[in-house]
PDB file of N, CA and C in Angstrom:
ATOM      1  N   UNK A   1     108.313  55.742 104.486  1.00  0.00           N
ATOM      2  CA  UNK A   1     108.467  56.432 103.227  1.00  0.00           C
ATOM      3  C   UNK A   1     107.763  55.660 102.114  1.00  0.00           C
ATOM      4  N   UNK A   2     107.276  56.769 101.001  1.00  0.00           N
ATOM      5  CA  UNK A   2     106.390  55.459  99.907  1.00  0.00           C
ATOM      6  C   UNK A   2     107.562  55.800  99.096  1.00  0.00           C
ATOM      7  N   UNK A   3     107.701  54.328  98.351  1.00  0.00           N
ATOM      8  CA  UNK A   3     108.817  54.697  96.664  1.00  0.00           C
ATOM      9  C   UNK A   3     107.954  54.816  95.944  1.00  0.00           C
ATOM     10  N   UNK A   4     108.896  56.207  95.296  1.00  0.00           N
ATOM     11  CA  UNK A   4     108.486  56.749  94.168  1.00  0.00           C
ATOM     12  C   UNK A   4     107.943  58.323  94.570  1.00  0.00           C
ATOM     13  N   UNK A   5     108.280  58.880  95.801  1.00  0.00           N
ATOM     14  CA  UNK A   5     107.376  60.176  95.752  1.00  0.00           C
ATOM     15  C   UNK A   5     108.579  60.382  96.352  1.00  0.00           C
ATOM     16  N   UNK A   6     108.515  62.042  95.356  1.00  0.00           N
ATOM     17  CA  UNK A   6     109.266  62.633  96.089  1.00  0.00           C
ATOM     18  C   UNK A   6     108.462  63.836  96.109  1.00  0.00           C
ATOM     19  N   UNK A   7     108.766  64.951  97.502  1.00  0.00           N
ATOM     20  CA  UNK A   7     107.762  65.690  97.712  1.00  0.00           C
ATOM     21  C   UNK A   7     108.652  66.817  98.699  1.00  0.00           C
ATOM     22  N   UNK A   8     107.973  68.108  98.261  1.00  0.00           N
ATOM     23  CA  UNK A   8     108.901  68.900  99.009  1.00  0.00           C
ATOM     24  C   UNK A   8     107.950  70.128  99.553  1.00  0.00           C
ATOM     25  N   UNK A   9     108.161  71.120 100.426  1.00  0.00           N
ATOM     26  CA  UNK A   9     107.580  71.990 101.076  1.00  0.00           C
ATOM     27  C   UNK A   9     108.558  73.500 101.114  1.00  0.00           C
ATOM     28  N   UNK A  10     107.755  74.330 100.868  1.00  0.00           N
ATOM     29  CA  UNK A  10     108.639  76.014 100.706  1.00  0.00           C
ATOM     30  C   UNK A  10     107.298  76.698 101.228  1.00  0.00           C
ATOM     31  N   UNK A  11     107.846  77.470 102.435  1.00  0.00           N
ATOM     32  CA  UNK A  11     107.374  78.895 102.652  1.00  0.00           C
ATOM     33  C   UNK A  11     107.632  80.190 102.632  1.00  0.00           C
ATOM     34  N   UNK A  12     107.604  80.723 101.863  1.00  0.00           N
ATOM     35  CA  UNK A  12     107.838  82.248 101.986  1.00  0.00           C
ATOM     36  C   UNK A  12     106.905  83.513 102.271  1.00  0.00           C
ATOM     37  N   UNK A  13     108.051  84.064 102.037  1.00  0.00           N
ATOM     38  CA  UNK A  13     107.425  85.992 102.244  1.00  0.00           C
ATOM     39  C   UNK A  13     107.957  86.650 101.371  1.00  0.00           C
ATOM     40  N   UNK A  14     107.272  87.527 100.772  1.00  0.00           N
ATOM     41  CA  UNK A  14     107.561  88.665  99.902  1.00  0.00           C
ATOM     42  C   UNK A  14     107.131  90.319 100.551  1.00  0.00           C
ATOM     43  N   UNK A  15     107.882  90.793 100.385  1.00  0.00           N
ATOM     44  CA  UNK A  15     107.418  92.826 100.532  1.00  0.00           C
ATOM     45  C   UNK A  15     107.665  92.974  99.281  1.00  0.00           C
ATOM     46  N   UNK A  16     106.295  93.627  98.780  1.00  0.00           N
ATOM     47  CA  UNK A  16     106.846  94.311  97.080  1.00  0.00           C
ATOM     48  C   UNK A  16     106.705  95.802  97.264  1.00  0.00           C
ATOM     49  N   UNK A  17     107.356  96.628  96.951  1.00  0.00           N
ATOM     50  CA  UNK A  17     107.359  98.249  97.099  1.00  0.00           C
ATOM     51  C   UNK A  17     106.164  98.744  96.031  1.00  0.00           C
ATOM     52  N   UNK A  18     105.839  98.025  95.316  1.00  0.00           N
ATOM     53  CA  UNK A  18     104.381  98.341  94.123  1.00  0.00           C
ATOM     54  C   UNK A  18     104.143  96.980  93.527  1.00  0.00           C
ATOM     55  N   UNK A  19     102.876  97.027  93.643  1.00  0.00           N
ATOM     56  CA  UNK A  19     101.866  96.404  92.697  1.00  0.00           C
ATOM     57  C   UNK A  19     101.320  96.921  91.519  1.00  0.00           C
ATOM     58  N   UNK A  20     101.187  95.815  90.354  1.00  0.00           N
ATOM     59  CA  UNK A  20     100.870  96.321  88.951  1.00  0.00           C
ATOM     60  C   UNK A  20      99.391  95.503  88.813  1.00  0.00           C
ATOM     61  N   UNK A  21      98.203  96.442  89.250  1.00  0.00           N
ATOM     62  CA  UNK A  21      97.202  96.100  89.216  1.00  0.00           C
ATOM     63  C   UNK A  21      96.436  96.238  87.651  1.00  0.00           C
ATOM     64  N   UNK A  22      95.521  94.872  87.085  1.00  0.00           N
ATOM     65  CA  UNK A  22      94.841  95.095  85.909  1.00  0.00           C
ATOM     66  C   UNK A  22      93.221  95.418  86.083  1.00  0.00           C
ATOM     67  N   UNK A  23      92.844  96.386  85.445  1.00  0.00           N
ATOM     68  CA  UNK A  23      91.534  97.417  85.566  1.00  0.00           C
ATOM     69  C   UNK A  23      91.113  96.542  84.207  1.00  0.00           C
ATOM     70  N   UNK A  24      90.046  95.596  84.820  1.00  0.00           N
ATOM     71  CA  UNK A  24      89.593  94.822  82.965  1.00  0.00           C
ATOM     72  C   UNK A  24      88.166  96.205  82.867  1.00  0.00           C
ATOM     73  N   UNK A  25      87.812  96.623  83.170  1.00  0.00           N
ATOM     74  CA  UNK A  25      86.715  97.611  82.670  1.00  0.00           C
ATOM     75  C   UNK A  25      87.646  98.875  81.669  1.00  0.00           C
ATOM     76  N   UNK A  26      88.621  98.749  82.034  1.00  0.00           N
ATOM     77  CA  UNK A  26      89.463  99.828  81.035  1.00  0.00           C
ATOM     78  C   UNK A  26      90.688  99.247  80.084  1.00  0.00           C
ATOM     79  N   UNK A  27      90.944  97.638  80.361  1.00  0.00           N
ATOM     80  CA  UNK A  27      92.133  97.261  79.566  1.00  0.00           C
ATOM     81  C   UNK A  27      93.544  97.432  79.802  1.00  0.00           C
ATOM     82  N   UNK A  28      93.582  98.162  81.033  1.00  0.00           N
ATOM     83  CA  UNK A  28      95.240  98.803  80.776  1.00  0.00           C
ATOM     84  C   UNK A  28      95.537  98.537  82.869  1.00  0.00           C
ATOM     85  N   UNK A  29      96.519  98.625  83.020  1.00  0.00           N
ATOM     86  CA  UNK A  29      97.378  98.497  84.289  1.00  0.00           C
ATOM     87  C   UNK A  29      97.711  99.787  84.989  1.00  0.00           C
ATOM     88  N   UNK A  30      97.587  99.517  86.308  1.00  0.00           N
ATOM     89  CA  UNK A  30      98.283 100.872  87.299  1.00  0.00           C
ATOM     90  C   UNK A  30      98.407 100.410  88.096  1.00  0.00           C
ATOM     91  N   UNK A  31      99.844 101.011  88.516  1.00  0.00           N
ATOM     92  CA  UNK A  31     100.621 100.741  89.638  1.00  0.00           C
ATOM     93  C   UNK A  31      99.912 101.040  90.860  1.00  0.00           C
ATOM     94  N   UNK A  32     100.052 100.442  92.107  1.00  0.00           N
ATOM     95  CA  UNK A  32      99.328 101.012  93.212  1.00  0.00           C
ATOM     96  C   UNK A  32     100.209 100.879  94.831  1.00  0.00           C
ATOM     97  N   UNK A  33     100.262 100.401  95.760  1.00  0.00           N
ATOM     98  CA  UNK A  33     100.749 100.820  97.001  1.00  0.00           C
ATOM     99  C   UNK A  33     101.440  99.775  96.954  1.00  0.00           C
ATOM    100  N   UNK A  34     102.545  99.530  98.215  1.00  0.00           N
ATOM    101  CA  UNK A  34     103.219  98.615  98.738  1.00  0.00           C
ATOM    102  C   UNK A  34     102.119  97.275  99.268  1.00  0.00           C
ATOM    103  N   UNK A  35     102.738  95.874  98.951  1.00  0.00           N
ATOM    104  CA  UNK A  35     102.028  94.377  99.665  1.00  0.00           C
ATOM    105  C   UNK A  35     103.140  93.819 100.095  1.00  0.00           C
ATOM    106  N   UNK A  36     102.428  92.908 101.222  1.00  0.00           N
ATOM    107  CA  UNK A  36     103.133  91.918 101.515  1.00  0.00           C
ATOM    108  C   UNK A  36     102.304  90.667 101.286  1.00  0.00           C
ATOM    109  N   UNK A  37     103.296  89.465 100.983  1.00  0.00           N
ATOM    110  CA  UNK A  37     102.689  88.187 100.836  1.00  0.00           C
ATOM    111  C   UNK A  37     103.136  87.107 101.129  1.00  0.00           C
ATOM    112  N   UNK A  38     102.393  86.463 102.133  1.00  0.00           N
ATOM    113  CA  UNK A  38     103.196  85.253 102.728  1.00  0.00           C
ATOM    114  C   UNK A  38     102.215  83.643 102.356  1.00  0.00           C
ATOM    115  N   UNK A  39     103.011  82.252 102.551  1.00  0.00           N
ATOM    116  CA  UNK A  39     102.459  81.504 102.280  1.00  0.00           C
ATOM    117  C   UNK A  39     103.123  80.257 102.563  1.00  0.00           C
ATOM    118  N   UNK A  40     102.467  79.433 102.204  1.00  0.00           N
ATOM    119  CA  UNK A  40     103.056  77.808 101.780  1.00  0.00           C
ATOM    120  C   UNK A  40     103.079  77.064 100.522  1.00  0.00           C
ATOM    121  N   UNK A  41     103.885  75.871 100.035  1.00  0.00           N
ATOM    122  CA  UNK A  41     103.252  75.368  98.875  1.00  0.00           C
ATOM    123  C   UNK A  41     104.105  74.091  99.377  1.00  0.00           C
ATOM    124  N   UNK A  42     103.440  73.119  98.939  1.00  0.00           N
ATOM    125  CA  UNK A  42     103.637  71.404  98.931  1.00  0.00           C
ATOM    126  C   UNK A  42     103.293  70.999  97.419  1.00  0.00           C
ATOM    127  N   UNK A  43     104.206  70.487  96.925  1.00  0.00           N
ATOM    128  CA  UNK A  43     104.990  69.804  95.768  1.00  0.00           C
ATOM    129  C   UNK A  43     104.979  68.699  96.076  1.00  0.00           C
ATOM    130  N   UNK A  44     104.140  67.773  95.399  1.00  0.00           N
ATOM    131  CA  UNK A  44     104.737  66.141  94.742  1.00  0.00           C
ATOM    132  C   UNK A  44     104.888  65.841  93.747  1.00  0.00           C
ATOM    133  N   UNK A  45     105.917  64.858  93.354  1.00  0.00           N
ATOM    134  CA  UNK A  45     105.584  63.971  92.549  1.00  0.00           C
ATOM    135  C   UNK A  45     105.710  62.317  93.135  1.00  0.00           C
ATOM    136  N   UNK A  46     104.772  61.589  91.954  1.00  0.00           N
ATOM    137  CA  UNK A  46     104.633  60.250  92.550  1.00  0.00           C
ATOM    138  C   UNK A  46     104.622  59.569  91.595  1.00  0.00           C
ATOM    139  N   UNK A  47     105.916  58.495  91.247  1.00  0.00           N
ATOM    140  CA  UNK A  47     105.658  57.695  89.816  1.00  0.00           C
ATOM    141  C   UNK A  47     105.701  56.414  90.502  1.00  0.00           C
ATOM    142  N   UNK A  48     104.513  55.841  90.407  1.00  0.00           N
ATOM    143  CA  UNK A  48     104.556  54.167  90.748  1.00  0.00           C
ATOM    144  C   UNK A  48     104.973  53.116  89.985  1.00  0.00           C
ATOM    145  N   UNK A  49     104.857  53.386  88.913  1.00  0.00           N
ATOM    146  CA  UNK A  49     105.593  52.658  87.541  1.00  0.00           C
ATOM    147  C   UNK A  49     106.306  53.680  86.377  1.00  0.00           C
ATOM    148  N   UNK A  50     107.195  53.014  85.622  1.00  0.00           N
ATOM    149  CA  UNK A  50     108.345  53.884  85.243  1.00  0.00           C
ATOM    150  C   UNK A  50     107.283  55.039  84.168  1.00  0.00           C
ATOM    151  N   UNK A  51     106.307  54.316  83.371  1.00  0.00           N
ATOM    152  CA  UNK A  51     105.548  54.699  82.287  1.00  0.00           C
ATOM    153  C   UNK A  51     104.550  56.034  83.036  1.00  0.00           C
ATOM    154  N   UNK A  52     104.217  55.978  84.683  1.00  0.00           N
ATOM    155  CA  UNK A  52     103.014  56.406  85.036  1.00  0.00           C
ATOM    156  C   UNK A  52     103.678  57.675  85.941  1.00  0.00           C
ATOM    157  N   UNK A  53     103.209  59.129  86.010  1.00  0.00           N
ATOM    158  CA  UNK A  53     103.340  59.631  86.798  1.00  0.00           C
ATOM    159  C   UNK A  53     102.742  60.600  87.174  1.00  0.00           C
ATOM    160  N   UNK A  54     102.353  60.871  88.463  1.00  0.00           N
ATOM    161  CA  UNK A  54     101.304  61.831  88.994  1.00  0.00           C
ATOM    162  C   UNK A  54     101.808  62.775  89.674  1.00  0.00           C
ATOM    163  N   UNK A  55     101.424  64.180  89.645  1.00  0.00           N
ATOM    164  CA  UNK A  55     101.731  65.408  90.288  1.00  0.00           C
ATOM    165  C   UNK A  55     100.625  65.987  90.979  1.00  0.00           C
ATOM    166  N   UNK A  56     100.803  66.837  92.286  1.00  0.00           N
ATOM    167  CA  UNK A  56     100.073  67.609  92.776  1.00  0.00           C
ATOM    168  C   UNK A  56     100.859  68.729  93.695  1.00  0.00           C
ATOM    169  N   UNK A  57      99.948  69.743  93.343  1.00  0.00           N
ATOM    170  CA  UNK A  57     100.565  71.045  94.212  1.00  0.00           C
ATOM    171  C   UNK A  57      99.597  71.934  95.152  1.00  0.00           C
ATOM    172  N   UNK A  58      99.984  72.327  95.990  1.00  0.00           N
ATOM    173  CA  UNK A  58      98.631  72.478  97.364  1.00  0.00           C
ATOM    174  C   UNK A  58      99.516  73.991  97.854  1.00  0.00           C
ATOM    175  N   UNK A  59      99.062  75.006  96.839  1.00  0.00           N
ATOM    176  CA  UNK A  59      99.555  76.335  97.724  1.00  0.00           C
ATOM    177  C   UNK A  59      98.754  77.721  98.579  1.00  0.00           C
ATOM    178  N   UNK A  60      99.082  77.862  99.275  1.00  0.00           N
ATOM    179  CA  UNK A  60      97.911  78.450 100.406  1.00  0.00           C
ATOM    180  C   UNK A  60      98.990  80.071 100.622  1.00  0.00           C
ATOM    181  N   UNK A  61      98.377  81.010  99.961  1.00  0.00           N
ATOM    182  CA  UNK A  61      98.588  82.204  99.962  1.00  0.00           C
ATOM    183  C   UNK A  61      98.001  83.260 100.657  1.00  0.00           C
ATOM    184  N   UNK A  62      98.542  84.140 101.758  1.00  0.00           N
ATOM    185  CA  UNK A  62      97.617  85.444 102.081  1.00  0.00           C
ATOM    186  C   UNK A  62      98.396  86.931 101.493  1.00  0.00           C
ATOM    187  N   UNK A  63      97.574  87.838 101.077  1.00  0.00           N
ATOM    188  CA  UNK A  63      97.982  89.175 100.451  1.00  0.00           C
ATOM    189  C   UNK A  63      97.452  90.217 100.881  1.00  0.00           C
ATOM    190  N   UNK A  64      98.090  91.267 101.168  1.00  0.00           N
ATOM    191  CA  UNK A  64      97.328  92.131 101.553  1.00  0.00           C
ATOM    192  C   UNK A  64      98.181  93.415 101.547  1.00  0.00           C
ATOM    193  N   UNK A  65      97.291  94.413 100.996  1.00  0.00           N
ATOM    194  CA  UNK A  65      98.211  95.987 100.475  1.00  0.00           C
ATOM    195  C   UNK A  65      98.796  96.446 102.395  1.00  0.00           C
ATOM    196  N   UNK A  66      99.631  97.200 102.049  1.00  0.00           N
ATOM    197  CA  UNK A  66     100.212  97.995 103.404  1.00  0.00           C
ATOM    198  C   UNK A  66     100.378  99.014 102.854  1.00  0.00           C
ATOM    199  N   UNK A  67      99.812  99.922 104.631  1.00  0.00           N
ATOM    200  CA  UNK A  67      99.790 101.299 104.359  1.00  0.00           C
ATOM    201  C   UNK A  67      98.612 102.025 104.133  1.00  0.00           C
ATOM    202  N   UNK A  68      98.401 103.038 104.193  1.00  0.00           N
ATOM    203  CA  UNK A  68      97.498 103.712 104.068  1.00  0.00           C
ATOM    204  C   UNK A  68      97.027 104.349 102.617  1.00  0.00           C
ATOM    205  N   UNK A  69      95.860 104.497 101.995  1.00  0.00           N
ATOM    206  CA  UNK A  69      94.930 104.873 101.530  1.00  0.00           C
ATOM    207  C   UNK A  69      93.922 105.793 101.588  1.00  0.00           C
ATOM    208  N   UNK A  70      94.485 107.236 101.186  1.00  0.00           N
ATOM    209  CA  UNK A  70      93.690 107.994 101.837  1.00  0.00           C
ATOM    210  C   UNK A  70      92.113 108.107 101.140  1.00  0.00           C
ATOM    211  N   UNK A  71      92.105 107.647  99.309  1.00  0.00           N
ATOM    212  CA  UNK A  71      91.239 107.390  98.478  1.00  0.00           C
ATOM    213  C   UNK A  71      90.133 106.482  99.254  1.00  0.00           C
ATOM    214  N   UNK A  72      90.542 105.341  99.735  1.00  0.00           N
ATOM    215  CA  UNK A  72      90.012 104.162  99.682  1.00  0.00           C
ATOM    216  C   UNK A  72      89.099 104.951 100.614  1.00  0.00           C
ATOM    217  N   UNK A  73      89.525 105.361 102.064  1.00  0.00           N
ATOM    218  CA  UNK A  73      88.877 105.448 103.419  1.00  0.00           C
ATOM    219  C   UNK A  73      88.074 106.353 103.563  1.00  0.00           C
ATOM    220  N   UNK A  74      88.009 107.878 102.387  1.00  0.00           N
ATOM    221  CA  UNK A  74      87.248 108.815 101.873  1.00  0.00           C
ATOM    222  C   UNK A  74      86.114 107.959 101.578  1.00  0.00           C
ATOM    223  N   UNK A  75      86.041 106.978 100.627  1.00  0.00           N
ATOM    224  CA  UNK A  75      85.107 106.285 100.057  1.00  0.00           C
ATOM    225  C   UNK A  75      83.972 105.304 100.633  1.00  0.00           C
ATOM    226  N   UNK A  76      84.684 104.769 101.685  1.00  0.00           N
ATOM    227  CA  UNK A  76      84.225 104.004 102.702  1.00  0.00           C
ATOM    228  C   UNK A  76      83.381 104.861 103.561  1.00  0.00           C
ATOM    229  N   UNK A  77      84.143 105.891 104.030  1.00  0.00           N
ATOM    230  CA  UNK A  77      83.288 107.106 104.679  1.00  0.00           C
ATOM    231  C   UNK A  77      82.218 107.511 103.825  1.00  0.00           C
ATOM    232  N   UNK A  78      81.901 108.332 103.124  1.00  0.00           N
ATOM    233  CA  UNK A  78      80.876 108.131 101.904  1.00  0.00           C
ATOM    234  C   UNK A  78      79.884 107.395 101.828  1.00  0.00           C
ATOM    235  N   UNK A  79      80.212 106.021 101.974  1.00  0.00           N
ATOM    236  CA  UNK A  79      79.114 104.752 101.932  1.00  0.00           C
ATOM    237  C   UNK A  79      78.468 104.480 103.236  1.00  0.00           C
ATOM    238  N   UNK A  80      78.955 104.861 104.355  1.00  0.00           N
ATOM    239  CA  UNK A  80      78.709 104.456 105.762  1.00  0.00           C
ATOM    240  C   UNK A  80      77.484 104.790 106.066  1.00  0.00           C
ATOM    241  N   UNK A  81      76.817 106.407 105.660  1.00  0.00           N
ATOM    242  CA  UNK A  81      75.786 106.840 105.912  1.00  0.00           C
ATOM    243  C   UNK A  81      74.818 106.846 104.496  1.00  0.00           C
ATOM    244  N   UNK A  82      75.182 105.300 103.854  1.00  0.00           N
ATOM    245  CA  UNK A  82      73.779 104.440 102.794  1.00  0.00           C
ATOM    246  C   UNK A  82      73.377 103.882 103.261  1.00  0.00           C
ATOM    247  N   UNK A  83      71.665 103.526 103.417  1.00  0.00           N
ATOM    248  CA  UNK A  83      71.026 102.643 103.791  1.00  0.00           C
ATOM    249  C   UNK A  83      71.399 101.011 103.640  1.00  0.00           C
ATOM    250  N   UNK A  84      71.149 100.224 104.374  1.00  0.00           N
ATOM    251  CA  UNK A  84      72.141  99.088 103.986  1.00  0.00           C
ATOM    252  C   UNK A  84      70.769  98.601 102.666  1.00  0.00           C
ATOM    253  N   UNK A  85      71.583  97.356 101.869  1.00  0.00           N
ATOM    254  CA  UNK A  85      70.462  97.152 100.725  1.00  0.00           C
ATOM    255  C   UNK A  85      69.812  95.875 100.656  1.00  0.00           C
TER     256      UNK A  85
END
């Protein structure tokens, strides 16, 4: 063990039933489909002397909408038969 660090580790998961997505080409927010999001995060702190102390945080996130999109996959279809560029 080093003195002076204390350091801790949390993983979770989230299901959110909606996301509040921001559109910066228009300024304003809309709600959109169900995500899930899972991850890690590692927390230190480390004071080697009473005056001195150092922090670091190391969090590693994946996100991703669930469910279907019938907009999105219209669109994709659409693009399939463009020349690539």
């Amino acid at each position: 063990m080093i003195s002076g660090l204390t350091s801790s580790v949390s993983l979770f998961l989230l299901d959110s039933e909606s996301e509040i997505l921001f559109s910066g080409g228009a300024g304003d927010t809309t709600a959109s489909g169900p995500s899930r999001r899972y991850g890690i995060e590692w927390t230190n702190d480390y004071r080697p002397l009473s005056w001195l102390s150092l922090e670091g945080d190391i969090a590693v996130t994946h996100a991703r909408f669930r469910g279907d999109d019938p907009d999105q996959a219209a669109l994709y279809a659409s693009l399939a038969a463009l020349p690539a560029a």
